[in-house]
Protein backbone atom coordinates (compact mmCIF):
# COMPACT_ATOMS: atom_id res chain seq x y z
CA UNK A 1 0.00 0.00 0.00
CA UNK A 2 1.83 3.54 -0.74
CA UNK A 3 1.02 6.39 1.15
CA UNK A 4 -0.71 9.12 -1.55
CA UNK A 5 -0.12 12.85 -0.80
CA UNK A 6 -3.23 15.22 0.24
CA UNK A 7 -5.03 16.31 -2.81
CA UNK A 8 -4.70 19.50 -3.83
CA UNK A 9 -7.87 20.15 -2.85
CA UNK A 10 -7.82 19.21 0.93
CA UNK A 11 -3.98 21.20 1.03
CA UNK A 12 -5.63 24.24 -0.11
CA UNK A 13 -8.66 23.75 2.11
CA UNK A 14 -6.62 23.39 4.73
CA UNK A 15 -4.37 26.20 4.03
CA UNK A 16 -7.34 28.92 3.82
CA UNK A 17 -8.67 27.63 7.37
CA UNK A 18 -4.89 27.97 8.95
CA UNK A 19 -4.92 31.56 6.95
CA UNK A 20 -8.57 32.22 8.70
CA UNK A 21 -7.50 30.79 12.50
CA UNK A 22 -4.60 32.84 12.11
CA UNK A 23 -6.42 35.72 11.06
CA UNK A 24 -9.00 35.73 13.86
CA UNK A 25 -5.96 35.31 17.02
CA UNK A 26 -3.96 37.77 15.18
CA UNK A 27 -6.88 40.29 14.81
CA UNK A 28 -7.61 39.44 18.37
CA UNK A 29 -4.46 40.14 19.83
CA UNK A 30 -3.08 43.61 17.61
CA UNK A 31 -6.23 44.17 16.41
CA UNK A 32 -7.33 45.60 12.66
CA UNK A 33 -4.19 47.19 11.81
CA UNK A 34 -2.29 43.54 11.81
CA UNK A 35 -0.14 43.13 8.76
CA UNK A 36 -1.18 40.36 5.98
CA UNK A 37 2.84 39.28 6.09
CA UNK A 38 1.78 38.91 10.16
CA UNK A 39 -1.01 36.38 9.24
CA UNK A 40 0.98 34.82 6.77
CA UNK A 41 3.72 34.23 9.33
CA UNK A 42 1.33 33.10 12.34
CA UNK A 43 -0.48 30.98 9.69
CA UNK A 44 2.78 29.21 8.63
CA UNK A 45 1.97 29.77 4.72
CA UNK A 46 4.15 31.95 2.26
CA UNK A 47 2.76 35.10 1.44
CA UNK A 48 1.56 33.85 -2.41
CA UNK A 49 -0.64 31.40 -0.68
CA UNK A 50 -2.00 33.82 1.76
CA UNK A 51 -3.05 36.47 -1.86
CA UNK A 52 -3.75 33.05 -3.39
CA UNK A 53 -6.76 32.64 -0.86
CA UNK A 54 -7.47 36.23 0.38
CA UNK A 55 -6.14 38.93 -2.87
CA UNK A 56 -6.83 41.62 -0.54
CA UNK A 57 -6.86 42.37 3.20
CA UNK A 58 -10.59 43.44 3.03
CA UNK A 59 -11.44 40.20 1.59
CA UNK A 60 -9.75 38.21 3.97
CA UNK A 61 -11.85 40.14 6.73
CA UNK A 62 -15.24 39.50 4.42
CA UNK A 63 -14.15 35.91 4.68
CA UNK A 64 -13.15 35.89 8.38
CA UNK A 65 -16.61 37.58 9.39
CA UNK A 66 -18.49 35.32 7.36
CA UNK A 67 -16.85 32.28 8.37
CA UNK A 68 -18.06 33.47 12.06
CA UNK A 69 -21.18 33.96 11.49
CA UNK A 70 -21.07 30.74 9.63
CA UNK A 71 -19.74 28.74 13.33
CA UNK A 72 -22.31 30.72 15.18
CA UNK A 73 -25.22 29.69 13.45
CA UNK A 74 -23.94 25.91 12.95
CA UNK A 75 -23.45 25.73 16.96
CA UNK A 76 -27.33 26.52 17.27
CA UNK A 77 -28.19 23.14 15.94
CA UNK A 78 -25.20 21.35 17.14
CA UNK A 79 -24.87 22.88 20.94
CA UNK A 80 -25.51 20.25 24.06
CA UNK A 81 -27.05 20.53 27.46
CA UNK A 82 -29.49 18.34 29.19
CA UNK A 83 -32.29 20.79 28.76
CA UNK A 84 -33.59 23.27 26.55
CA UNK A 85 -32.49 25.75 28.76
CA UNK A 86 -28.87 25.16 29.05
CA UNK A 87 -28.56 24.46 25.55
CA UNK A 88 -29.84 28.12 24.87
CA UNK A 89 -27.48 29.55 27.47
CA UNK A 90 -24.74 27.54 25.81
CA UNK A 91 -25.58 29.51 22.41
CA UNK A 92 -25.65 32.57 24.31
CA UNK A 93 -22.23 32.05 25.46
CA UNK A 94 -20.85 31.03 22.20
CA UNK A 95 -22.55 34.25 20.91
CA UNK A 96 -21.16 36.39 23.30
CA UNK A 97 -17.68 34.86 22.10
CA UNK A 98 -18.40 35.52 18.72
CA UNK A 99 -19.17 39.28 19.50
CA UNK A 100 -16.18 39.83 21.82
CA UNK A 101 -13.74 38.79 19.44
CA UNK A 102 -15.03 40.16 16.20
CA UNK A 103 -15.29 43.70 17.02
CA UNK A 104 -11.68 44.17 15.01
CA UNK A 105 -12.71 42.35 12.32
CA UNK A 106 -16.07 44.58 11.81
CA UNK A 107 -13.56 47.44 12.51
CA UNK A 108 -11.48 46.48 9.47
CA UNK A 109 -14.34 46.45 7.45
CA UNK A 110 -15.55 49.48 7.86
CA UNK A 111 -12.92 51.34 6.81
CA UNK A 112 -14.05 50.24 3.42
CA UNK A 113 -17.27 48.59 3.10
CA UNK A 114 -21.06 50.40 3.73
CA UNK A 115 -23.08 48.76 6.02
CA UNK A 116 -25.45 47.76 3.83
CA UNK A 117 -22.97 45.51 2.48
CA UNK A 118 -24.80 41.87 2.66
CA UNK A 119 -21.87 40.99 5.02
CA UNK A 120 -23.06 42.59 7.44
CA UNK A 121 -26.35 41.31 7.49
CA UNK A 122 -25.72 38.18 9.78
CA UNK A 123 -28.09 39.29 12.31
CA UNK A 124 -31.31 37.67 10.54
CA UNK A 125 -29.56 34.46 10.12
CA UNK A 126 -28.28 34.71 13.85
CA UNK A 127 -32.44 35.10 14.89
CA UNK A 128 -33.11 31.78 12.60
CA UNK A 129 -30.35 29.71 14.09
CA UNK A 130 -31.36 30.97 17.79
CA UNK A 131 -34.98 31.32 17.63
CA UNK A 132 -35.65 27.57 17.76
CA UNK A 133 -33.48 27.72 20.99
CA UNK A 134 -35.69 30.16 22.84
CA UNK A 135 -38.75 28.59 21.82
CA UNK A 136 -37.78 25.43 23.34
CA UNK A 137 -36.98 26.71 26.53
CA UNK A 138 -39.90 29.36 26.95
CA UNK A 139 -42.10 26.18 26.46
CA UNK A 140 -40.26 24.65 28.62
CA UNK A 141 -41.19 27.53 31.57
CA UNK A 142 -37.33 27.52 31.85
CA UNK A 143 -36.95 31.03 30.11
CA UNK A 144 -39.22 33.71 30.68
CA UNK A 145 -41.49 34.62 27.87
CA UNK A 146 -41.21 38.62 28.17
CA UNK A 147 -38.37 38.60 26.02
CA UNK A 148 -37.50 37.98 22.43
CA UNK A 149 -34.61 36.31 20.80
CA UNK A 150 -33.78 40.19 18.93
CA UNK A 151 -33.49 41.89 22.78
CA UNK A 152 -31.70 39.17 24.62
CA UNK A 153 -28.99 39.26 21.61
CA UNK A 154 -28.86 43.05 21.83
CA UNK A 155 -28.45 42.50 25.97
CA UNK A 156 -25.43 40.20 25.59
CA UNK A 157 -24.05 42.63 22.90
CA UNK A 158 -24.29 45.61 25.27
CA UNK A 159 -22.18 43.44 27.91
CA UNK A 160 -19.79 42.77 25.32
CA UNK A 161 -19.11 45.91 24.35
CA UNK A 162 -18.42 47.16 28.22
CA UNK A 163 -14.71 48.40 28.45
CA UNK A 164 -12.67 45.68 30.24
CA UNK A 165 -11.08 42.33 29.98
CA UNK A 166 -13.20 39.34 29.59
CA UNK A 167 -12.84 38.67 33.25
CA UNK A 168 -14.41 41.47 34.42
CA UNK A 169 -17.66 40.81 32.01
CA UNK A 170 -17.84 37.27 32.40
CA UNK A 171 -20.09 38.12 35.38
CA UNK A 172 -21.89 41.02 34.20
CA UNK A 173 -23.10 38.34 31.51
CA UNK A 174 -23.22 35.68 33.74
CA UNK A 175 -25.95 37.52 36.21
CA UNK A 176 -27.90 39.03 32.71
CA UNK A 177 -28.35 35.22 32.10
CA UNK A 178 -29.45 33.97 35.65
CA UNK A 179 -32.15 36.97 35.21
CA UNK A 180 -33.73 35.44 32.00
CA UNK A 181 -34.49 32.34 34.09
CA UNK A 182 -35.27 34.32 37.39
CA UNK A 183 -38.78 34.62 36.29
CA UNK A 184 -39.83 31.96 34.12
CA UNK A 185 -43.34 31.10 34.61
């Protein structure tokens, strides 16, 4: 039996997704301004793969963002917990992730893209990946029914966005989600 190389296919699929994990620490730790030779370097690829995959730095954000939204939204319908209830405060926590860390990446974008840009309009497919979430758990009595799925995403966007390191807002968000279940009816 001989051992066949990786297709070229799977080498270059694997190459963009070291370019994109790269991407999102290194845009996490310097934030927007990060060089493309700096993601090329922390991604271990040469600098024609990294304009092989990503021609420009905007497009490497378009793709970075997207491929977020992308995780977000698959973790909906993926995420565990032994009750409908935890599984939504599981997506809630992976959301608050996702919002923490992209703010440099939105940043980026800015600079050159109008938000009306379909890019940015993840939020609807954030409410379809979440909704069934909620739904489950306010039948469940195990959420309270007062709020919707478009408010309690714009409360664990407002923690995010409080000046601090993530140890000082883990609680903030921690008691904001003990309060959805505080009264459940």
């Amino acid at each position: 039996m001989t051992n066949h190389p990786p297709s070229k296919r799977a080498d270059a699929a694997r190459n963009r997704q070291r370019i994109l994990d790269a991407a999102r620490t290194a845009f996490a730790a310097t934030g927007a301004e990060t060089s493309m030779a700096e993601i090329a370097r922390r991604s271990g690829v040469g600098s024609a793969t990294l304009y092989r995959n990503f021609a420009t730095r905007h497009e490497l954000l378009e793709a970075l963002l997207v491929n977020e939204v992308d995780e977000v939204c698959a973790a909906a319908a993926t995420v565990e917990g032994g009750s409908p209830e935890e599984r939504l405060m599981t997506w809630l926590r992976r959301f608050f992730q996702y919002v923490s860390t992209k703010r440099p990446i939105v940043l980026g974008l800015l600079e050159h893209t109008d938000t009306t840009d379909p890019v940015f309009q993840s939020r609807g497919r954030m409410l379809a990946a979440g909704e069934p979430l909620l739904s489950a758990a306010q039948d469940a009595h195990q959420i309270a029914g007062d709020l919707d799925l478009d408010q309690i995403l714009d409360l664990v966007m407002a923690i995010a966005k409080i000046p601090g390191t993530p140890e000082y807002r883990q609680p903030i968000l921690d008691a904001a989600l003990a309060g959805l279940r505080g009264h459940a009816v």
